[in-house]
Each structure stands twice: as C-alpha cells, then as structure tokens.
C-alpha atoms as a PDB file:
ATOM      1  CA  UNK A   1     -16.283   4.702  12.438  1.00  0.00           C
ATOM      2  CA  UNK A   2     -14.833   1.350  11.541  1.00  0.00           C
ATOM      3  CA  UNK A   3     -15.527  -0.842   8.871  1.00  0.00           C
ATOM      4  CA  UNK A   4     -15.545  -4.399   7.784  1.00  0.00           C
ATOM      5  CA  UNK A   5     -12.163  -6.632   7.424  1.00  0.00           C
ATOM      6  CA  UNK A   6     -13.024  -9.317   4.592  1.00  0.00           C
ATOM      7  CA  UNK A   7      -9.996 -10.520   6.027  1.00  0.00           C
ATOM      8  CA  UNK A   8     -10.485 -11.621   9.970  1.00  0.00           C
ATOM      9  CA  UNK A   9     -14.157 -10.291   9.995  1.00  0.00           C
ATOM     10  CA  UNK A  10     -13.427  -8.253  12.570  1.00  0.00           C
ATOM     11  CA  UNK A  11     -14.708  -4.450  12.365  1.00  0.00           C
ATOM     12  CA  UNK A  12     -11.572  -2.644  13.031  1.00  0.00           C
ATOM     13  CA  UNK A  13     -10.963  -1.145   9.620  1.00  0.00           C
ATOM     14  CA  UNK A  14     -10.099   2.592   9.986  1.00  0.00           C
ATOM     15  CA  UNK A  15      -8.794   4.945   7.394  1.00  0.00           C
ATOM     16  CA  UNK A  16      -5.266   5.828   7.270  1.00  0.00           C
ATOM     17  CA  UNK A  17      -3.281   9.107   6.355  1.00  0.00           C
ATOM     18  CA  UNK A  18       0.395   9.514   6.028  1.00  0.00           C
ATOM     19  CA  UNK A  19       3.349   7.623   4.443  1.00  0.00           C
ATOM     20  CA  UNK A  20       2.298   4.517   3.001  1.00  0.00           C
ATOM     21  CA  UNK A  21       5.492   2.031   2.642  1.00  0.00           C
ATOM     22  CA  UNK A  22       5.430  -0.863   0.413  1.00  0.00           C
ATOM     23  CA  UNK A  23       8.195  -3.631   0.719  1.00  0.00           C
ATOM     24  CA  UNK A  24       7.889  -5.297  -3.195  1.00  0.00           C
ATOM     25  CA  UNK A  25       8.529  -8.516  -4.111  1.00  0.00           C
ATOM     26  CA  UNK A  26      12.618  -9.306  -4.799  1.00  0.00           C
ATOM     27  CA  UNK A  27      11.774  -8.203  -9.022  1.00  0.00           C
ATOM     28  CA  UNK A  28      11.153  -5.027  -8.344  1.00  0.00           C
ATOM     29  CA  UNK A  29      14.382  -3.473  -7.701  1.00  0.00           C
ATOM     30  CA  UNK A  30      15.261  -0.189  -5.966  1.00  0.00           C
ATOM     31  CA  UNK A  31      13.950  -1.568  -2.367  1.00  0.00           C
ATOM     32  CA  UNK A  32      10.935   0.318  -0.170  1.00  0.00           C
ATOM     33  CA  UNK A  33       8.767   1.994  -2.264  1.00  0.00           C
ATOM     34  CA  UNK A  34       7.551   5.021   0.082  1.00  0.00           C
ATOM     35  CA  UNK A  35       3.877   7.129  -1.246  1.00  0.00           C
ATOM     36  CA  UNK A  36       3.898  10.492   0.757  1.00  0.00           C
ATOM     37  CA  UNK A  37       0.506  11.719   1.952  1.00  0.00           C
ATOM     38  CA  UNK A  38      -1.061   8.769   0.673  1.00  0.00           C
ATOM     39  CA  UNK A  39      -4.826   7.768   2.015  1.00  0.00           C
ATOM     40  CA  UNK A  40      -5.897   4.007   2.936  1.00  0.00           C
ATOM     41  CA  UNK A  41      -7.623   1.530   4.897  1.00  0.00           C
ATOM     42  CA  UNK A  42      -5.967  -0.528   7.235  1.00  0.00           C
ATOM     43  CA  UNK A  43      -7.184  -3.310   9.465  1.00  0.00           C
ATOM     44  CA  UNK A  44      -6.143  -2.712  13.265  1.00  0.00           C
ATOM     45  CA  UNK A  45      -6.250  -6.432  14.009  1.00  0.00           C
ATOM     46  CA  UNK A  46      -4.837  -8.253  10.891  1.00  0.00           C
ATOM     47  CA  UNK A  47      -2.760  -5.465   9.146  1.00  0.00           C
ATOM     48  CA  UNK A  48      -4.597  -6.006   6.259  1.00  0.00           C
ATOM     49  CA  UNK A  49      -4.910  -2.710   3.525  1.00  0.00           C
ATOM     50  CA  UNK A  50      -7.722  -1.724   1.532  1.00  0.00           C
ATOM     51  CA  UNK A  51      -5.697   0.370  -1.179  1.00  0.00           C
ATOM     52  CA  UNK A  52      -7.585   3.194  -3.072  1.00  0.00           C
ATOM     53  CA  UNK A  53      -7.452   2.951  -6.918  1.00  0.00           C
ATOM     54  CA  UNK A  54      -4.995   6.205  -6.737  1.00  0.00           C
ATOM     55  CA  UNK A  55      -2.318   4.679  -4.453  1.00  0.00           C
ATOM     56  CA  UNK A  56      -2.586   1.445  -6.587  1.00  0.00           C
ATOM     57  CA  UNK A  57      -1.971   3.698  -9.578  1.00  0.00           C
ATOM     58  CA  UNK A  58       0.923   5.979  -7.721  1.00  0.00           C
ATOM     59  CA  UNK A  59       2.600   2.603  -6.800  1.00  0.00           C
ATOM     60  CA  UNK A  60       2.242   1.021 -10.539  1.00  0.00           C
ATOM     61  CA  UNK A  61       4.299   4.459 -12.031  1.00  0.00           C
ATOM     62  CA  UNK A  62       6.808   3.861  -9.344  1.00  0.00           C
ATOM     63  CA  UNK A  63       7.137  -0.035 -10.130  1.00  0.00           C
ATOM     64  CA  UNK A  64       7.038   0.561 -14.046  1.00  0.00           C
ATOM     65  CA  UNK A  65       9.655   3.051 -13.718  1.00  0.00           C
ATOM     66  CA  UNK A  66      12.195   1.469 -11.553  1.00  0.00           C
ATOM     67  CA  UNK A  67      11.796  -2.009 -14.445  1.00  0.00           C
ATOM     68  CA  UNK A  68      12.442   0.515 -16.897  1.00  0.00           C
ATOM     69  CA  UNK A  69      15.533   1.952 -15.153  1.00  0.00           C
ATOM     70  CA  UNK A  70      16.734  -1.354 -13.782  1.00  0.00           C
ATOM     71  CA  UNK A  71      17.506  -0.068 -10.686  1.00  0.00           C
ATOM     72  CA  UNK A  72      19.347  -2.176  -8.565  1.00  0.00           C
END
C-alpha cells in the first residue's frame, strides 16, 4: 500500500529495499556514497525519499569518516 508524498501530494510512496546511492554535495569527498541492503521510502512520481533514522545514521559514519580521512 502506498503512502502520502508531502512532496507532490500524490499517494505513490512505496517502500524501497536494496542499494541506496547517495550523490553528496562537492565537500564531501570520496564521490557516491553506496548503503547495501538499506530500507526506504521513495516517491514513484517525484523521486522524493523518506530516509529511516538508521540509513540517516549509516550515511552520517560514512560522511564523518571520509572528512576525517580527507579523501579525495
């Protein structure tokens, strides 16, 4: 069952399963970021992603660690 986008309004939010990539922002260095078997919600009409606080938290240790490392 679909739920609400608070985005277009429209009610084609499903849940999503899988690879979840990430493109950061150009200060976060080391490109893609790439969660495995990460779990989300994803508007089929907009794109836009409802992010559990887990992923949020699995993508903050990846961004603190690459500004720690400096990759480039």
């Amino acid at each position: 069952m679909a739920s609400f986008c608070w985005e277009c309004c429209s009610e084609s939010v499903e849940k999503k399963q899988g690879d979840f990539i990430f493109d950061p922002p150009a200060n976060i260095p080391g490109g893609v970021i790439t969660i495995p078997n990460a779990i989300w919600e994803e508007c089929g009409i907009c794109g836009e992603c409802v992010l559990p606080p887990e992923l949020l938290k699995r993508l903050d240790e990846v961004r603190l660690e690459r500004l720690e490392r400096g990759l480039t």
